[in-house]
N, C-alpha and C. Protein backbone atom coordinates (compact mmCIF):
# COMPACT_ATOMS: atom_id res chain seq x y z
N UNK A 1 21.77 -12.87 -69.20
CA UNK A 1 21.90 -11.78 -70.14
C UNK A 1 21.14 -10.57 -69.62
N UNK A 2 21.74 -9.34 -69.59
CA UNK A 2 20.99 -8.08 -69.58
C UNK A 2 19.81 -8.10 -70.19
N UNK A 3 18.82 -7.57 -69.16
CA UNK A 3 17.11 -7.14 -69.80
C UNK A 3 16.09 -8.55 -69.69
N UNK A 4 16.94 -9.75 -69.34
CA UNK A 4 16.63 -11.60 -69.77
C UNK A 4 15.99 -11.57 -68.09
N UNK A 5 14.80 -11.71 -67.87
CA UNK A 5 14.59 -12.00 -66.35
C UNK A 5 14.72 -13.75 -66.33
N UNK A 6 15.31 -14.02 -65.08
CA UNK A 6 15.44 -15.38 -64.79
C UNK A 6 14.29 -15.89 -64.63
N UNK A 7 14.14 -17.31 -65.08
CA UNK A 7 12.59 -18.30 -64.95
C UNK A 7 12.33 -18.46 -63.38
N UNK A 8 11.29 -18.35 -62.39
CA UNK A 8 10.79 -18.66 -61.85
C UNK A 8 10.88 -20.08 -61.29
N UNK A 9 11.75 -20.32 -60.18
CA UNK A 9 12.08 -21.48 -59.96
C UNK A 9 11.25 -21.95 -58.83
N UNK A 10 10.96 -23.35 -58.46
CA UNK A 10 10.40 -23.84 -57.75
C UNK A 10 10.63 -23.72 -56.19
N UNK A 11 9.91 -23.93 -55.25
CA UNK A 11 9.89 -23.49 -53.80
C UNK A 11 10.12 -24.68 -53.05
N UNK A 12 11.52 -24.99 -52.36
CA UNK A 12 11.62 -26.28 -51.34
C UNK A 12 11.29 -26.03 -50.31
N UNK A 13 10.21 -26.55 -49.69
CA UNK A 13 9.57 -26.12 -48.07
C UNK A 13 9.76 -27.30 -47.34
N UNK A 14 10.09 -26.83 -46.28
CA UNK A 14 10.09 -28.09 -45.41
C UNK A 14 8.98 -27.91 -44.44
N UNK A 15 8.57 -29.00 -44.33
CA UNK A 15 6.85 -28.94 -43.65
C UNK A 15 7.01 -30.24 -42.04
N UNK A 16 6.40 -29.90 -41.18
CA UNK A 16 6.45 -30.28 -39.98
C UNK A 16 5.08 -31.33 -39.84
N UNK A 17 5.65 -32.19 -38.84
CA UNK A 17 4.22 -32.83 -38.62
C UNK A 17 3.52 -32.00 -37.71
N UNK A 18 1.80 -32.04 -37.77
CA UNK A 18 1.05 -31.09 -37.20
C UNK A 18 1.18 -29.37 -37.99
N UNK A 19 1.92 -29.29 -38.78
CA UNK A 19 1.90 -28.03 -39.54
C UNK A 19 0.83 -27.83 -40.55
N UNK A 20 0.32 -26.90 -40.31
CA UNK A 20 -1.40 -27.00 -41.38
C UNK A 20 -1.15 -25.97 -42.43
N UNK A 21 -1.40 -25.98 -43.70
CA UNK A 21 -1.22 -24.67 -45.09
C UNK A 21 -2.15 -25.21 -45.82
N UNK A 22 -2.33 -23.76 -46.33
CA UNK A 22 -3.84 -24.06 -47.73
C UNK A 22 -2.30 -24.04 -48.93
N UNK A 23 -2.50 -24.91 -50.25
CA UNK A 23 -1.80 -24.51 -51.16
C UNK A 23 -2.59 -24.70 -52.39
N UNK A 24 -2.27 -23.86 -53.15
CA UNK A 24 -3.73 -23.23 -54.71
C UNK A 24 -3.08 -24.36 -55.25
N UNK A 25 -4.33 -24.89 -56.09
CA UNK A 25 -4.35 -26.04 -56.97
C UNK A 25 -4.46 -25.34 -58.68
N UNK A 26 -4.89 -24.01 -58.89
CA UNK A 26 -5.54 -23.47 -59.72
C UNK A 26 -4.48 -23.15 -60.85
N UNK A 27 -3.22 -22.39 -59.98
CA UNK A 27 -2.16 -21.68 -60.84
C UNK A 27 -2.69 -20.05 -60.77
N UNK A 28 -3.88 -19.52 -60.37
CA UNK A 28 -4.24 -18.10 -60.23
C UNK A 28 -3.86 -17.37 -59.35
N UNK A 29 -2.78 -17.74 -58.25
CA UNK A 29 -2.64 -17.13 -57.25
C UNK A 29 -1.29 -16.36 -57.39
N UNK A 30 -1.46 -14.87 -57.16
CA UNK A 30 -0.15 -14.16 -57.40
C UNK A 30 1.26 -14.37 -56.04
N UNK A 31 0.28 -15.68 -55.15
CA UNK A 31 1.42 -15.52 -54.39
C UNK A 31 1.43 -17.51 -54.23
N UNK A 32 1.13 -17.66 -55.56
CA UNK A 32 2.33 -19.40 -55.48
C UNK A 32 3.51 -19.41 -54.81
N UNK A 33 3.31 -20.94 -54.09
CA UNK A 33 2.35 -21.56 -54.43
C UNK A 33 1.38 -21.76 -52.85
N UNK A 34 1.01 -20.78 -52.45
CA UNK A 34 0.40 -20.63 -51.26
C UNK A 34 -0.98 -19.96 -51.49
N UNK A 35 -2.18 -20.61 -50.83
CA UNK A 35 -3.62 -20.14 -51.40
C UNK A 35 -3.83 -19.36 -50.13
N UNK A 36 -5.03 -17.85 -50.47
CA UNK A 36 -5.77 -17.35 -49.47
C UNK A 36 -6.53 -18.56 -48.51
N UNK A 37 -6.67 -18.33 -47.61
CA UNK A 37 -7.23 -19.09 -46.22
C UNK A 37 -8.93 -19.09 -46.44
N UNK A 38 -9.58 -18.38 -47.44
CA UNK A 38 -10.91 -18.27 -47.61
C UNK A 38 -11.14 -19.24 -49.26
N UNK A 39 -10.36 -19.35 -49.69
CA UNK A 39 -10.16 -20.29 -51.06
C UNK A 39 -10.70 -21.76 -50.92
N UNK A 40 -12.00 -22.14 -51.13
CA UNK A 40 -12.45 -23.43 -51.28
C UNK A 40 -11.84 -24.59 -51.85
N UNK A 41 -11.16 -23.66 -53.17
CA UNK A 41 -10.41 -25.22 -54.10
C UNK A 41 -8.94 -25.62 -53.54
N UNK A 42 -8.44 -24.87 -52.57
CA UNK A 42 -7.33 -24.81 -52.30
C UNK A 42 -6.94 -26.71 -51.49
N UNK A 43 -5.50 -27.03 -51.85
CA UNK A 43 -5.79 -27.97 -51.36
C UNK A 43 -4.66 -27.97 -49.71
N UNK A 44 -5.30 -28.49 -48.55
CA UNK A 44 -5.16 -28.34 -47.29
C UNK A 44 -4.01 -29.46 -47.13
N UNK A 45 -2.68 -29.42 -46.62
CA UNK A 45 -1.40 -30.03 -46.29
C UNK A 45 -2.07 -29.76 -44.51
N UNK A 46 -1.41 -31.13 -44.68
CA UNK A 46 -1.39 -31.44 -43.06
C UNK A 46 -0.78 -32.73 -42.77
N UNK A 47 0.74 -32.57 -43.05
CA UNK A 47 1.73 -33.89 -43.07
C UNK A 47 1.64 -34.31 -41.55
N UNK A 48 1.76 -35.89 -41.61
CA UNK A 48 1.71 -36.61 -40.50
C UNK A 48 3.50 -37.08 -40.21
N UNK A 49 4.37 -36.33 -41.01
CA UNK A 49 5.56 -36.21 -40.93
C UNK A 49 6.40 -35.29 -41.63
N UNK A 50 7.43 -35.23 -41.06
CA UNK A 50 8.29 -33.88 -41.31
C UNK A 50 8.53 -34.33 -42.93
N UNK A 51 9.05 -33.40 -43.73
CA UNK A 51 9.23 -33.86 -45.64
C UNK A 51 9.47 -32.70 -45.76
N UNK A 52 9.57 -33.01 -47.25
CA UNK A 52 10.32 -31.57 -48.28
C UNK A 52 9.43 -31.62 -49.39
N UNK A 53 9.03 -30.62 -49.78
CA UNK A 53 8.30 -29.97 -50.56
C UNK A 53 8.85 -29.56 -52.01
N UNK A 54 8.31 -29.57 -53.24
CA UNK A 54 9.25 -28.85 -54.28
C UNK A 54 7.95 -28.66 -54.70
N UNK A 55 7.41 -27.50 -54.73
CA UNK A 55 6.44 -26.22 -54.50
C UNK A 55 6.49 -25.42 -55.99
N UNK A 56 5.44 -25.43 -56.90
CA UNK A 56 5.30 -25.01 -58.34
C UNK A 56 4.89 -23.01 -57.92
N UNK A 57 5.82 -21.98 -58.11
CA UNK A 57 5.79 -21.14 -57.70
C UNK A 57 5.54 -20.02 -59.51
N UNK A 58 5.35 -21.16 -60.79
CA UNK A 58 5.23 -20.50 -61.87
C UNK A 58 3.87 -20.36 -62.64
N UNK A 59 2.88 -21.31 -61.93
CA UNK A 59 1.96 -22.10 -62.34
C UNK A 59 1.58 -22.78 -63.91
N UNK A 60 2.50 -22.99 -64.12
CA UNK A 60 3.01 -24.08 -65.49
C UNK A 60 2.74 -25.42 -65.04
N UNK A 61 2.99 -25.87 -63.38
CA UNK A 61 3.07 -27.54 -63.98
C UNK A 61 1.32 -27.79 -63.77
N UNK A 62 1.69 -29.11 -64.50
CA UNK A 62 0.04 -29.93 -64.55
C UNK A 62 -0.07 -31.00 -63.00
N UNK A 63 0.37 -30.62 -61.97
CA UNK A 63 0.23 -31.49 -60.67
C UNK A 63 0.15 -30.11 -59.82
N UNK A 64 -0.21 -28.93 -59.86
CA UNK A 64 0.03 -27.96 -58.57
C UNK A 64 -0.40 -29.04 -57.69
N UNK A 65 -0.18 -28.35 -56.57
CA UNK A 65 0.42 -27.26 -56.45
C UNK A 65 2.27 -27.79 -56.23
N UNK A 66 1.99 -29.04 -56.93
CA UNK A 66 3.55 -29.46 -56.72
C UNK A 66 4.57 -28.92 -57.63
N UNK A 67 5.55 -29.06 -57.73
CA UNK A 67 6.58 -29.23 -59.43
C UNK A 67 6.39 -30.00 -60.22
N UNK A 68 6.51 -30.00 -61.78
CA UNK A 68 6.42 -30.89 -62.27
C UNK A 68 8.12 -30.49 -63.67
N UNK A 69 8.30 -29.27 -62.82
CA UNK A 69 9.51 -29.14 -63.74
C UNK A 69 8.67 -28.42 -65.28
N UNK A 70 7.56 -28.08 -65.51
CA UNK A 70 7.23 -27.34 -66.76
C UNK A 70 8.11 -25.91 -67.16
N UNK A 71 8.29 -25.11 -65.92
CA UNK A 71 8.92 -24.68 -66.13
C UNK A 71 10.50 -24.08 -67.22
N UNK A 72 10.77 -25.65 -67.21
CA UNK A 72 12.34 -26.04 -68.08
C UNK A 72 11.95 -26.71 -69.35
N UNK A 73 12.48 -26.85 -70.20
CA UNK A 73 12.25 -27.55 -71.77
C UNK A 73 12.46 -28.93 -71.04
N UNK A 74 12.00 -29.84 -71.68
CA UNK A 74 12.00 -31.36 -71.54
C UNK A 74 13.74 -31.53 -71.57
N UNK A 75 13.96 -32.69 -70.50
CA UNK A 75 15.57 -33.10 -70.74
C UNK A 75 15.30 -34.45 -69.98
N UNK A 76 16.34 -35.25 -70.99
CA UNK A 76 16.44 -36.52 -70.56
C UNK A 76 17.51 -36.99 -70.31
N UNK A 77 17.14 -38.01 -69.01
CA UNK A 77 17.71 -38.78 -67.94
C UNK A 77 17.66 -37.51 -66.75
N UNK A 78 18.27 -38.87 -65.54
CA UNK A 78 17.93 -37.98 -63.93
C UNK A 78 19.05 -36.95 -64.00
N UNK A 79 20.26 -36.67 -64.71
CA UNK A 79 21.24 -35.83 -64.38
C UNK A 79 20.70 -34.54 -64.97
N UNK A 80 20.22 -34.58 -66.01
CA UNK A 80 19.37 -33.43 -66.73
C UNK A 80 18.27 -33.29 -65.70
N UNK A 81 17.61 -33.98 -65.47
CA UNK A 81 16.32 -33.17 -65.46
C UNK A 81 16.26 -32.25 -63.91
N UNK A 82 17.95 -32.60 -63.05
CA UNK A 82 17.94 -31.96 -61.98
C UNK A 82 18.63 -30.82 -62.43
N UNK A 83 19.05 -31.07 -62.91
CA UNK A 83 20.10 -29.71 -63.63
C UNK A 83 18.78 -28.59 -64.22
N UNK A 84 17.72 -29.12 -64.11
CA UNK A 84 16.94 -27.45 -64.92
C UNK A 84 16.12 -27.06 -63.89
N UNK A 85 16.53 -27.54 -62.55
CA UNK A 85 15.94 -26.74 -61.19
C UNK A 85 17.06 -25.31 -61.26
N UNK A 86 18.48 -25.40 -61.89
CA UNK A 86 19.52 -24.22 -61.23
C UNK A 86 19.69 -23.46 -62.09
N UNK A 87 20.40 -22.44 -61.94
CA UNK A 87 20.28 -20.84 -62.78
C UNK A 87 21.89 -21.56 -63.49
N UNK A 88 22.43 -21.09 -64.09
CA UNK A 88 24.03 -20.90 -64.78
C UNK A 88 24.79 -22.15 -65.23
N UNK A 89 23.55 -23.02 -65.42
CA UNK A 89 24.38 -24.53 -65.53
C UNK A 89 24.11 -24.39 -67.30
């Protein structure tokens, strides 16, 4: 809808083995879900294999710096609850 900004959807990263990132645990960071490099609480990724990421970029969920889907109203079963990652469904 006109004037309606879209919700803030989550970030799929794909991460390398030997690839090093700070990511904010806090939810204060204007650039979720990635922390400044001087940030103590931040928590340090350093996969020992390649993976995919689904990256909390709203700071709503209660697991940063992961997804937890807060973002979306509660929906039940697995067909719903993938369906409130996409815009127009």
């Amino acid at each position: 809808m006109p004037g309606e900004s879209a919700p803030l959807l989550p970030e799929v990263r794909r991460v390398e083995s030997g690839e090093t990132g700070l990511l904010r645990r806090c939810g204060r960071s204007p650039a979720l879900p990635d922390c400044p490099s001087d940030c103590a609480e931040g928590l340090r990724l350093e996969p020992l294999r390649e993976r995919l990421l689904l990256l909390c970029r709203c700071g709503l969920s209660r697991c940063l710096p992961y997804c937890d889907g807060s973002h979306s109203p509660p929906a039940s079963g697995w067909h719903a609850r993938w369906r409130r990652f996409w815009h127009g469904d």
